[in-house]
Protein backbone atom coordinates (compact mmCIF):
# COMPACT_ATOMS: atom_id res chain seq x y z
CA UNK A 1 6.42 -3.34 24.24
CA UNK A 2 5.04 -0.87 21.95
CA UNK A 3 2.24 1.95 23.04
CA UNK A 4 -1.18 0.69 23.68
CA UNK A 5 -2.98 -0.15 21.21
CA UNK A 6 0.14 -0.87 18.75
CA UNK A 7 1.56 -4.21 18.59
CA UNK A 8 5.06 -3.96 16.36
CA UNK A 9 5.30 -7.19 14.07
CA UNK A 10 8.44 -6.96 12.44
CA UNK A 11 11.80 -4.58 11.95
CA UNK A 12 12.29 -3.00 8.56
CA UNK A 13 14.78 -0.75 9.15
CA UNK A 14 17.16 1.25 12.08
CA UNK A 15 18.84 4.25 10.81
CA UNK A 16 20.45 7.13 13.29
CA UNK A 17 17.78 8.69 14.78
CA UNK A 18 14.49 6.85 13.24
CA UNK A 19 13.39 3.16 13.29
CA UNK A 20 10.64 1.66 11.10
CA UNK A 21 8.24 -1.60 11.71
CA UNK A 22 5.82 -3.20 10.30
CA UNK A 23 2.83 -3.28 12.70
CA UNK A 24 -0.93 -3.31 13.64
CA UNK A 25 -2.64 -0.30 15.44
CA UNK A 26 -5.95 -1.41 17.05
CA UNK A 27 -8.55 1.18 15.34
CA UNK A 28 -6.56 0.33 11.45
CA UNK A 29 -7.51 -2.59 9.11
CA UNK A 30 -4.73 -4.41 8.31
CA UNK A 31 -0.74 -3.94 8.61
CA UNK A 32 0.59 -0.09 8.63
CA UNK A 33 4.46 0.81 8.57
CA UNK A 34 5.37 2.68 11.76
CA UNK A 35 8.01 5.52 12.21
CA UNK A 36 9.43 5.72 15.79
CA UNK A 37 11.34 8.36 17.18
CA UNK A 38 12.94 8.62 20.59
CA UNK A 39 12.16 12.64 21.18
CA UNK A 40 13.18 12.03 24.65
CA UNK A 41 16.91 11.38 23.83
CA UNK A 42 16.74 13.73 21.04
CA UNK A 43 14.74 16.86 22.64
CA UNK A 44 14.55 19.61 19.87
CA UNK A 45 17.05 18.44 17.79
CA UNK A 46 16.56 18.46 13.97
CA UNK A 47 15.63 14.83 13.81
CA UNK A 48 12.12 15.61 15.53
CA UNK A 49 11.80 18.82 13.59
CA UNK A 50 11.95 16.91 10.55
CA UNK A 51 9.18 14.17 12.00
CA UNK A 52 7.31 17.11 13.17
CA UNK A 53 7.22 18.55 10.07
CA UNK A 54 6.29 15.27 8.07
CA UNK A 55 3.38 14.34 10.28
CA UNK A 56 2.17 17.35 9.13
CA UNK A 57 2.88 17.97 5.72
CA UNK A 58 1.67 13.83 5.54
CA UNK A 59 -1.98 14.51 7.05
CA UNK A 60 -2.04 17.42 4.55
CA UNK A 61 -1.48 15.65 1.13
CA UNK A 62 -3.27 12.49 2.85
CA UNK A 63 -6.36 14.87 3.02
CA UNK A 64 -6.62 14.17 -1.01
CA UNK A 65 -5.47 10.58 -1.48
CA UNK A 66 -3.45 9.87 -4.48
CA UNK A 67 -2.34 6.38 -5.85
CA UNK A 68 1.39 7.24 -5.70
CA UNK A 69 1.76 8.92 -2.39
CA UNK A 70 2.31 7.47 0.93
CA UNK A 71 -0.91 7.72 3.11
CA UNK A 72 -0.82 9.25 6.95
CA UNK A 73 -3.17 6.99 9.20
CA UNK A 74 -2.60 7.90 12.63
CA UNK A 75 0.15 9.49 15.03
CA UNK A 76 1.09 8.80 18.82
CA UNK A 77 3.52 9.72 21.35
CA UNK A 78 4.00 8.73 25.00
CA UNK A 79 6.99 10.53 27.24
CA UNK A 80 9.61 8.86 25.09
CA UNK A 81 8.80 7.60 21.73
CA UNK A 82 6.63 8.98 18.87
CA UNK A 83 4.80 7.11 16.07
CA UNK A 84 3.74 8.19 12.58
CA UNK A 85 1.87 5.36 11.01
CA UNK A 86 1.46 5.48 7.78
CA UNK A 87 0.37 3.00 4.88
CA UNK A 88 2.00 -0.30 4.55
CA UNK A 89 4.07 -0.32 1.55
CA UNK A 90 6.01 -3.53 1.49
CA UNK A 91 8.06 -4.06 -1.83
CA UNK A 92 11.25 -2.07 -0.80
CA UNK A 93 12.44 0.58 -2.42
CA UNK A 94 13.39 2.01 -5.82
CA UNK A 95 16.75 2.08 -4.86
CA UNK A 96 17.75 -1.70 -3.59
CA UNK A 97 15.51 -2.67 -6.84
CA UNK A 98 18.26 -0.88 -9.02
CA UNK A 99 20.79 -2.28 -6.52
CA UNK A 100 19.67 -5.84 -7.22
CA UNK A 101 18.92 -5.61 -10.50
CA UNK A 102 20.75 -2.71 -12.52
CA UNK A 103 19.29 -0.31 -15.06
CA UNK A 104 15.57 -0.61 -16.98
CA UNK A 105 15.04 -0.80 -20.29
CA UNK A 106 13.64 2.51 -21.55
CA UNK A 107 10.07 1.14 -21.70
CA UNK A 108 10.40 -0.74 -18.17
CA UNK A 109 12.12 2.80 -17.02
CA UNK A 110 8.59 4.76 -18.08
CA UNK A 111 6.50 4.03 -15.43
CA UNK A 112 8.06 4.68 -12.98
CA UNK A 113 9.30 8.14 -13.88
CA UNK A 114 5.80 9.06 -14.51
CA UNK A 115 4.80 8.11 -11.13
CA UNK A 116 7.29 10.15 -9.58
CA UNK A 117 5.92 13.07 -11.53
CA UNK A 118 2.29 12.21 -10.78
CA UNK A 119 3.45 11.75 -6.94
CA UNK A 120 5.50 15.14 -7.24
CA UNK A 121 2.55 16.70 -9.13
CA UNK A 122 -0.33 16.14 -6.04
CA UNK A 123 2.50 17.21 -3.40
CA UNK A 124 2.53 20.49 -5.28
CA UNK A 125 -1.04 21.04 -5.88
CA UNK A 126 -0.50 21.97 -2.46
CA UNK A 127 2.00 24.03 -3.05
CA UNK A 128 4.40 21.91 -1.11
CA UNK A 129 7.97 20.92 -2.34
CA UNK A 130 9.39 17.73 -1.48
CA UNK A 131 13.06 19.06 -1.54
CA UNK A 132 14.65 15.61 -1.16
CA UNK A 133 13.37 13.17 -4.48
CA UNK A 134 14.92 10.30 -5.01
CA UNK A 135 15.38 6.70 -5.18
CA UNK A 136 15.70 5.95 -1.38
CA UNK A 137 12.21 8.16 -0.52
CA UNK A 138 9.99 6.15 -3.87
CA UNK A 139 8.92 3.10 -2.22
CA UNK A 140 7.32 0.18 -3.69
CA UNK A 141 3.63 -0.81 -2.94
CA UNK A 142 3.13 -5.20 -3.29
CA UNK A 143 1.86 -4.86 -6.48
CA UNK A 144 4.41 -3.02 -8.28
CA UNK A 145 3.67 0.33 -8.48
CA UNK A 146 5.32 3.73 -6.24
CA UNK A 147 4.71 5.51 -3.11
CA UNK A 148 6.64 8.69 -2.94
CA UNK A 149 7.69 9.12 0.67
CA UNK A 150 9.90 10.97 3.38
CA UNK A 151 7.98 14.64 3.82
CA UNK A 152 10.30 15.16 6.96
CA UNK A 153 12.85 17.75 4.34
CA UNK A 154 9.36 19.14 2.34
CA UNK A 155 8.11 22.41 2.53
CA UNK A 156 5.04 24.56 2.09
CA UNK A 157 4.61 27.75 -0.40
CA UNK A 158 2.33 30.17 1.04
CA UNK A 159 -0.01 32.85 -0.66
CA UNK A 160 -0.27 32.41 -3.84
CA UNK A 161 -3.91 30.73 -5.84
CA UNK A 162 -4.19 29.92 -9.79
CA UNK A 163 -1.31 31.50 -12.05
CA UNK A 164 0.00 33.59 -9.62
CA UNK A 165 3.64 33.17 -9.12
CA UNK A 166 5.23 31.06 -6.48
CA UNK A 167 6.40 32.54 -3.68
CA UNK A 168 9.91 31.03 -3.37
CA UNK A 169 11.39 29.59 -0.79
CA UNK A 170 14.94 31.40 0.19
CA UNK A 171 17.83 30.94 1.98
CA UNK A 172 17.53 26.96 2.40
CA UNK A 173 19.85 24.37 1.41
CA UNK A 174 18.18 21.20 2.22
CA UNK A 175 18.87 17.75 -0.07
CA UNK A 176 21.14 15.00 -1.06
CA UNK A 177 23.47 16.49 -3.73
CA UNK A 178 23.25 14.38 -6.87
CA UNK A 179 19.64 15.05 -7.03
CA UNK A 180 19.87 18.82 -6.37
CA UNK A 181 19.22 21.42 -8.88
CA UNK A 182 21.62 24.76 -9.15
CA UNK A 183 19.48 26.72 -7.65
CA UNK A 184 18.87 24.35 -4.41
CA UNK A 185 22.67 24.20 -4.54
CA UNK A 186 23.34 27.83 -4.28
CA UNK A 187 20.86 28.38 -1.74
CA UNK A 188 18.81 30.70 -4.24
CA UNK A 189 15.42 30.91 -4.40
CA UNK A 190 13.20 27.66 -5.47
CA UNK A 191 9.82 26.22 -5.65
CA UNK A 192 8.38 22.97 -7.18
CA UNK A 193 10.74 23.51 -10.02
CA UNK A 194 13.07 22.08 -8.04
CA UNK A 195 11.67 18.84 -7.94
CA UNK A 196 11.33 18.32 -11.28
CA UNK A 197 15.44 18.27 -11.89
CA UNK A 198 15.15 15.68 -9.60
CA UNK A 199 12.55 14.03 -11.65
CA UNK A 200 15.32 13.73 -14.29
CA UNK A 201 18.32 12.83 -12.15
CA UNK A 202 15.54 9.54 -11.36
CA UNK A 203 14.80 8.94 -15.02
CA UNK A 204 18.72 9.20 -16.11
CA UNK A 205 19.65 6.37 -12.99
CA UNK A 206 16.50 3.90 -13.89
CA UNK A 207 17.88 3.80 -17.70
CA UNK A 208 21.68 3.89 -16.63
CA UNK A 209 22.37 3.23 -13.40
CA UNK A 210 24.37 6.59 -13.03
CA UNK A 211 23.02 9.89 -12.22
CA UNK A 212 24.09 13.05 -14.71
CA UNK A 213 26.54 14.31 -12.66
CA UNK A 214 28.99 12.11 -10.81
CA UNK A 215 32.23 13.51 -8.94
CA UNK A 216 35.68 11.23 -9.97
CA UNK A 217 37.24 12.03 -6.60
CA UNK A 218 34.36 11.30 -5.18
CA UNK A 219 34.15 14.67 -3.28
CA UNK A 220 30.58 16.40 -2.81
CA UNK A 221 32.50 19.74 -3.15
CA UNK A 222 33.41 18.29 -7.09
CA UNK A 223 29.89 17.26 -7.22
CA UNK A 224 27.77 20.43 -6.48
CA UNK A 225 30.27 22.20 -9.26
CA UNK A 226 29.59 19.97 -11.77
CA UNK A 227 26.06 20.13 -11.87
CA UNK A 228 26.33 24.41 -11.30
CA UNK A 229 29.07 24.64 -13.80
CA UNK A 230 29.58 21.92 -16.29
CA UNK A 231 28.54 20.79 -19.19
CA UNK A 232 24.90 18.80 -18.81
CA UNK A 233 25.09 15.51 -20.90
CA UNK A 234 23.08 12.48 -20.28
CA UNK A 235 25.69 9.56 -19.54
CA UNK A 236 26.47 7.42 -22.50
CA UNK A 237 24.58 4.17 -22.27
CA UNK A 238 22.84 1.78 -24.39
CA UNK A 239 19.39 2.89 -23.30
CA UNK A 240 20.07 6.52 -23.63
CA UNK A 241 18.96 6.97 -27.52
CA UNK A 242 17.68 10.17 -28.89
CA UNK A 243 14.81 10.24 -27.29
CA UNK A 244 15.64 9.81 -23.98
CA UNK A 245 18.61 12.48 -24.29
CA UNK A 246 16.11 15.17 -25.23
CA UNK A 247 13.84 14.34 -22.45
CA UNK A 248 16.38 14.39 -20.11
CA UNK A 249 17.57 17.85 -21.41
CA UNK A 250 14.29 19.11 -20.93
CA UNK A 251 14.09 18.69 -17.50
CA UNK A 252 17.67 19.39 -17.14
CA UNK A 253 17.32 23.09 -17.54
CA UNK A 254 19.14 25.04 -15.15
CA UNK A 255 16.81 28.49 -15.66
CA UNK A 256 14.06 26.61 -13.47
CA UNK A 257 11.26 28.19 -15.26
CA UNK A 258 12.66 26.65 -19.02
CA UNK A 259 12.33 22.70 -17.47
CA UNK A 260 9.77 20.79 -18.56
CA UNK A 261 7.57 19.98 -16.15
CA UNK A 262 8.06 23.39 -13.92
CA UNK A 263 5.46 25.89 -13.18
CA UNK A 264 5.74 28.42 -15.97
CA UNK A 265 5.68 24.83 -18.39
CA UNK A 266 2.69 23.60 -17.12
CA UNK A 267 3.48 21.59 -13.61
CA UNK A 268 4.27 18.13 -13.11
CA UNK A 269 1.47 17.10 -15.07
CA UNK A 270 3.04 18.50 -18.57
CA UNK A 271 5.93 15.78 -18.21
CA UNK A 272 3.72 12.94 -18.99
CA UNK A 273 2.91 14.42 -22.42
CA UNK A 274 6.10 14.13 -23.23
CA UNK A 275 6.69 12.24 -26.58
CA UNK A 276 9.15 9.49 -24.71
CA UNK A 277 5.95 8.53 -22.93
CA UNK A 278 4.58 7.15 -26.37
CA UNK A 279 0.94 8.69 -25.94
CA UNK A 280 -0.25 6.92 -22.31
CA UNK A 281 -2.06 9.16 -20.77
CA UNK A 282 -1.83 10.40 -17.19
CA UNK A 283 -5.04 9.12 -16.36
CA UNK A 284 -3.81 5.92 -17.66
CA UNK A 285 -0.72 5.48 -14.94
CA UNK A 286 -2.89 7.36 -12.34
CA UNK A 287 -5.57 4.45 -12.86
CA UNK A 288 -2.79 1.47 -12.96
CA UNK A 289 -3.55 0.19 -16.22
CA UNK A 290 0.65 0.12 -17.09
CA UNK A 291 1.98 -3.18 -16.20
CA UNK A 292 4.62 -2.74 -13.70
CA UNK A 293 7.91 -3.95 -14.39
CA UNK A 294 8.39 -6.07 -11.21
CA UNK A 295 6.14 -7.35 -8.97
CA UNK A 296 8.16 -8.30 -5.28
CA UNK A 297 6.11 -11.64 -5.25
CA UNK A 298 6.53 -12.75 -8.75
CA UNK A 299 10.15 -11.45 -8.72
CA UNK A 300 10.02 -9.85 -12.44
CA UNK A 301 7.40 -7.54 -14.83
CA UNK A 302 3.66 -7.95 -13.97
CA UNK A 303 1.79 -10.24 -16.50
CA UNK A 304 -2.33 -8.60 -16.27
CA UNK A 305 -3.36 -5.52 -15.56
CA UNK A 306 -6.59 -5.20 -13.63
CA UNK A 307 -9.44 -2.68 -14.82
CA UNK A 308 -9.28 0.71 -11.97
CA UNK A 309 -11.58 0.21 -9.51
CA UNK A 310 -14.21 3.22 -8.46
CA UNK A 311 -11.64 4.10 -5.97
CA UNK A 312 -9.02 5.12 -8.36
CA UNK A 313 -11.12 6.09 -10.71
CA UNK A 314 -12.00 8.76 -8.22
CA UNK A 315 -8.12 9.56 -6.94
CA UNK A 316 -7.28 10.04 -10.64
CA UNK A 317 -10.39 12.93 -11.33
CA UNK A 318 -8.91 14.42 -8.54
CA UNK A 319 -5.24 14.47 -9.29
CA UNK A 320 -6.21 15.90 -13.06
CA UNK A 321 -8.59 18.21 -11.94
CA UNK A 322 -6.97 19.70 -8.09
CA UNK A 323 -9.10 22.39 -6.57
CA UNK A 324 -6.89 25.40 -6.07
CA UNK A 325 -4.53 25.65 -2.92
CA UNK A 326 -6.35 27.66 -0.62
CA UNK A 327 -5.71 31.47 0.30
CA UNK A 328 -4.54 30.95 4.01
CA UNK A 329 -3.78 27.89 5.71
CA UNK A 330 0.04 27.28 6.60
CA UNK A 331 0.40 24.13 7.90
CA UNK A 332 1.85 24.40 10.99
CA UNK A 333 4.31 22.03 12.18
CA UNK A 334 2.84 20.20 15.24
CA UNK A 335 4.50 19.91 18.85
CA UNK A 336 5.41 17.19 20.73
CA UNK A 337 2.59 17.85 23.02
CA UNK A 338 -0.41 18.13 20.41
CA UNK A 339 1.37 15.74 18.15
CA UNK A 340 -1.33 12.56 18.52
CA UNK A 341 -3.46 10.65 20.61
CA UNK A 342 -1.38 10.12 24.34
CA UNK A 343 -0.59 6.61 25.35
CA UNK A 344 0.78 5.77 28.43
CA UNK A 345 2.96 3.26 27.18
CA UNK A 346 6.24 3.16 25.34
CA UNK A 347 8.64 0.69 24.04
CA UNK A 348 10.77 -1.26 26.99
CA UNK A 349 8.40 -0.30 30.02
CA UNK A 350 6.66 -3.28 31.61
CA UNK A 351 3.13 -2.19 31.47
CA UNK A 352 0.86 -4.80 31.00
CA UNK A 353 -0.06 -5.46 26.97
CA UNK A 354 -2.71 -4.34 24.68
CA UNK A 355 -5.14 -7.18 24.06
CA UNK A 356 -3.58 -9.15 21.12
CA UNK A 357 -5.57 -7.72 17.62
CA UNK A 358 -5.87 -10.28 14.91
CA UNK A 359 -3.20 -9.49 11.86
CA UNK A 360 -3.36 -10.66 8.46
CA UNK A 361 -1.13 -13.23 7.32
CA UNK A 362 1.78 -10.90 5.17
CA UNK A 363 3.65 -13.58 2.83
CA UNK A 364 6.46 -12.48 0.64
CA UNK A 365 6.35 -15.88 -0.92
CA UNK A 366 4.85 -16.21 -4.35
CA UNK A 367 1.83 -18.82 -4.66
CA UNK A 368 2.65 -22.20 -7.22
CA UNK A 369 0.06 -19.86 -9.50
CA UNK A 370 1.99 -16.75 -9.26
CA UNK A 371 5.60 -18.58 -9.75
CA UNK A 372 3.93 -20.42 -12.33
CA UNK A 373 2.91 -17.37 -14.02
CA UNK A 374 5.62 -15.80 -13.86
CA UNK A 375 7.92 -18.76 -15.32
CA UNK A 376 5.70 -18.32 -17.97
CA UNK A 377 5.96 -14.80 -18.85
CA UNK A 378 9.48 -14.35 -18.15
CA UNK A 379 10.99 -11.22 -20.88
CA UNK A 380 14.43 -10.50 -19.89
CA UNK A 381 13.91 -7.52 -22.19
CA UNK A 382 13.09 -5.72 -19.25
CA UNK A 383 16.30 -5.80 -17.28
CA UNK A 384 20.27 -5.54 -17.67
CA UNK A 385 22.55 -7.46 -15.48
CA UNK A 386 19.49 -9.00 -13.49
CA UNK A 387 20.82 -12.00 -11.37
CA UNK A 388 19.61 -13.26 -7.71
CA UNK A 389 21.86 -12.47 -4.80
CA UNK A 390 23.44 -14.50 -1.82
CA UNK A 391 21.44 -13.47 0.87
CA UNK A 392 22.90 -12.64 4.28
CA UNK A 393 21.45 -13.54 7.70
CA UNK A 394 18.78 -10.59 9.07
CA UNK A 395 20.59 -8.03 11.54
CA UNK A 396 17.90 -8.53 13.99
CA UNK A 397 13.91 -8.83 14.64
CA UNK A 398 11.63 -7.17 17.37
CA UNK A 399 10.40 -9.37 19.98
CA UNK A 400 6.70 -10.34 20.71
CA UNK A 401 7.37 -7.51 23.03
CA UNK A 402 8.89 -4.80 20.89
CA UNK A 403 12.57 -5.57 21.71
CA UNK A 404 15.14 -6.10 19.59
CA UNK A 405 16.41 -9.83 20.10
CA UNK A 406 19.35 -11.84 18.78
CA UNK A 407 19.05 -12.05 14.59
CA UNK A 408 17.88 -15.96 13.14
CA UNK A 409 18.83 -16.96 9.54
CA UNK A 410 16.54 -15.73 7.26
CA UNK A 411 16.74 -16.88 3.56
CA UNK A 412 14.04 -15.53 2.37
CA UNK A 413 15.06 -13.23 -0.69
CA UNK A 414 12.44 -10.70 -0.07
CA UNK A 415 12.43 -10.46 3.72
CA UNK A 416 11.28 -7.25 5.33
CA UNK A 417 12.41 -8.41 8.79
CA UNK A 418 16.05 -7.56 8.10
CA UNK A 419 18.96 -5.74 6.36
CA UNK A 420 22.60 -6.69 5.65
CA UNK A 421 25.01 -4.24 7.77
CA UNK A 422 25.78 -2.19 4.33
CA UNK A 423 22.11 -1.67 3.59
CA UNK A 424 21.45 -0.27 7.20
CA UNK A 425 24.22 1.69 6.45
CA UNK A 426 23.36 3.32 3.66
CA UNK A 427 19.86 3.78 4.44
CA UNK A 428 20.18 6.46 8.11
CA UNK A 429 17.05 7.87 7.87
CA UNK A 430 16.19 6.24 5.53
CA UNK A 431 12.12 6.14 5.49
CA UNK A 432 11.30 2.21 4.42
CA UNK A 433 14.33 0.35 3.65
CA UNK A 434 14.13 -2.77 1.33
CA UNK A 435 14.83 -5.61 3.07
CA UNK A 436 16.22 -6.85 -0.02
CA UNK A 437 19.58 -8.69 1.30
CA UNK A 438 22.53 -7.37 -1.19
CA UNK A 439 26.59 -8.84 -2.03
CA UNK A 440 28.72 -6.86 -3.67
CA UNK A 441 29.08 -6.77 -6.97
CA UNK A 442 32.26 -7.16 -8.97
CA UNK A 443 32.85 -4.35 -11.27
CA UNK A 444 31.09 -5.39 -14.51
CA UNK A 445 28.29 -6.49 -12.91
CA UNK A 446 25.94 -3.43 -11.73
CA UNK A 447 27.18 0.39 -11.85
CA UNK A 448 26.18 0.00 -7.88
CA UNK A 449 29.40 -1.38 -6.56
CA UNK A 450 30.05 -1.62 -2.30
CA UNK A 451 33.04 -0.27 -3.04
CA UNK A 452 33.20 3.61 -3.39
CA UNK A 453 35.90 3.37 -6.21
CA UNK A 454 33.81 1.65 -8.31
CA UNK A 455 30.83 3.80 -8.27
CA UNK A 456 32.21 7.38 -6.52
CA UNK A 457 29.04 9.07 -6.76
CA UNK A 458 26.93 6.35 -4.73
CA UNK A 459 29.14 7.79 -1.80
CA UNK A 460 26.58 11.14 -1.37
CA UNK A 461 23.25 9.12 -0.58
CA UNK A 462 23.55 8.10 3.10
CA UNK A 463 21.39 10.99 4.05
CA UNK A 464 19.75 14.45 2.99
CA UNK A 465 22.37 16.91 3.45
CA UNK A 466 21.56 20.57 5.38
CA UNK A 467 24.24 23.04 5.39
């Protein structure tokens, strides 16, 4: 059974060292999603260094909310396991969606890329770097729009207030390749700047399906010298027009301090006055008033948009308008021991239960209104190669009582109780997986194939990279 207190609903996702659930702590309204972490087996291994470090870099950021980054809600720990909780975000993530559905339009692909930036601009108003953006860490909230997650490979700058420079951060190689800059690469010094080539590498795969650099042999050593040595060219693609190429290049700078978006060019915030962003504002996205392109219950682009509410109204004054990192403060990376409240309870040990706490119903099943409206409003304008898929039996469900028990045949399309064995696979660590159940694709169908040969530079994203 889970700790006291915390009654685990449902699976999402069991990677090497972490597992993720959808569950209900007793003090928190509604559903949260729950990291778990056996520190016991792992003892001071990197694995808990990296949780350590995200619960609290996540408390930090969460001390400011913001629209497009994942919220911290509580941590506990008991002799074996630990729990981050964190809030329930429940539409997969932007990877499967390209997975299942290929490449956006350029005016689908928008949005999103500017809520990376806005996401990537509040992390480093703190003057923290995220270090490891891309599609497997932006998650998708139930009504369409991002959560930018996974803080466990982030890092804080330290000393530095207003214009000052950044102080960089040296001799650390920390991130999956094909969303590296150079300088992350080559173990050189980096701040935020960093992030924003990433920012790029996520704008270039919404449009095309392909990153800008890919390695043929489908070697990371051929990868890392592409994108230090070779030419930078956007990939050719129907959706890659003018525009986009010159957007692309000006993120794709490999002097950090010449990209768009980096400090010396403004910050984050400077991307989204970009001309490919056709005038919306920042305040606009930050406020949700950009129809997302799919909605997990209506299965395609949203059809209203509903006027911001006080409460982003607020969260987007502050995002435009940060107060100034503080002088001091390092965050220091909690312990084990001081790491949340103590329970004496962890998962498999026969202590009695918590008392049962009442959960919302969670349905991933569109309403007869919702299916109706979105029949109605159907514009395949927004997609390319957008077809349903087969959808495999779940790998397995948690028990009443937290353990893991035989899997049941699950049809549901958009079932966040289970993953085919290639999804789990390519999601270790992973921080919310999908859910999404996946086939491969023949060839000609989506530029994410299950074979390697098909797509060789899908082959780097099983997990962050440290060497």
């Amino acid at each position: 059974m889970a700790a006291e207190g915390l009654s685990l609903l449902g699976m999402v996702s069991q990677g090497e060292f972490n597992s993720i659930f959808v569950a209900q702590q007793a003090t928190q309204a509604g559903v949260v999603i729950v990291k778990v972490l056996n520190h016991a087996a792992h003892g001071n291994e990197d694995a808990v260094q990296r949780l350590l470090n995200e619960r609290a870099l996540l408390e930090t950021v969460s001390s400011r909310p913001h629209p497009f980054v994942v919220g911290f809600r509580f941590a506990m720990v008991d002799s074996t396991f630990a729990y981050i909780g964190m809030d329930n975000v429940g539409g997969g993530d932007l990877f499967s969606l390209l997975q299942r559905h290929g490449p956006f339009a350029p005016e689908a692909a928008r949005m999103y890329v500017a809520e990376v930036a806005l996401a990537l601009a509040h992390l480093h108003s703190f003057d923290i770097v995220h270090r490891d953006v891309k599609p497997e860490n932006v998650l998708i909230e139930l009504d369409g729009h991002l959560k930018l997650a996974d803080l466990g490979s982030a890092a804080m700058m330290l000393g530095r207030r207003g214009s000052m420079p950044p102080p960089p951060l040296t001799g650390i190689l920390v991130g999956t390749p094909e969303y590296m800059p150079p300088e992350q690469i080559l173990a050189e010094d980096a701040c935020e700047d960093a992030d924003v080539w990433s920012v790029a590498c996520i704008a270039c795969e919404t449009m095309t399906g392909k990153t800008p650099f890919a390695a043929g042999d489908g070697k990371v050593e051929t990868l890392v010298c592409s994108i230090v040595h070779h030419e930078i060219e956007p990939p050719h693609h129907d959706h890659i027009g003018p525009h986009e190429r010159e957007f692309l290049l000006a993120l794709l700078r490999r002097e950090p301090t010449e990209r768009l978006g980096s400090r010396a060019k403004g910050g984050a915030l400077a991307i989204i006055e970009h001309e490919w962003f056709g005038g919306v504002s920042a305040r606009e996205y930050l406020t949700k008033q950009i129809p997302p392109p799919w909605v997990p219950h209506l299965n395609g682009p949203a059809t209203t948009v509903h006027p911001p509410t006080p409460e982003l109204d607020a969260m987007a004054e502050l995002a435009l308008d940060p107060p100034l990192p503080s002088e001091q403060t390092p965050v220091v990376p909690y312990t084990i021991a001081d790491f949340g409240e103590h329970v004496a309870v962890g998962i498999g040990s026969q202590a009695p239960a918590a008392a049962p706490v009442a959960v919302p119903a969670v349905s991933f099943s569109p309403s007869a209104a919702a299916a109706a409206e979105a029949a109605a409003a159907e514009d395949t304008t927004y997609w390319t190669d957008s077809e349903d898929d087969d959808h495999a039996p779940r790998t397995g469900a948690p028990s009443s009582n937290g353990v893991i028990k035989a899997a049941e045949e699950d049809e549901s399309p958009d079932s966040i109780t289970g993953l085919t064995a290639q999804q789990l696979e390519r999601r270790r660590e992973a921080p919310v997986a999908s859910g999404f159940s996946s086939r491969p694709s023949a060839p000609n169908e989506s530029p994410f194939s299950s074979s390697p040969s098909n797509s060789p530079n899908v082959s780097f994203r099983r997990t962050a990279v440290r060497w």
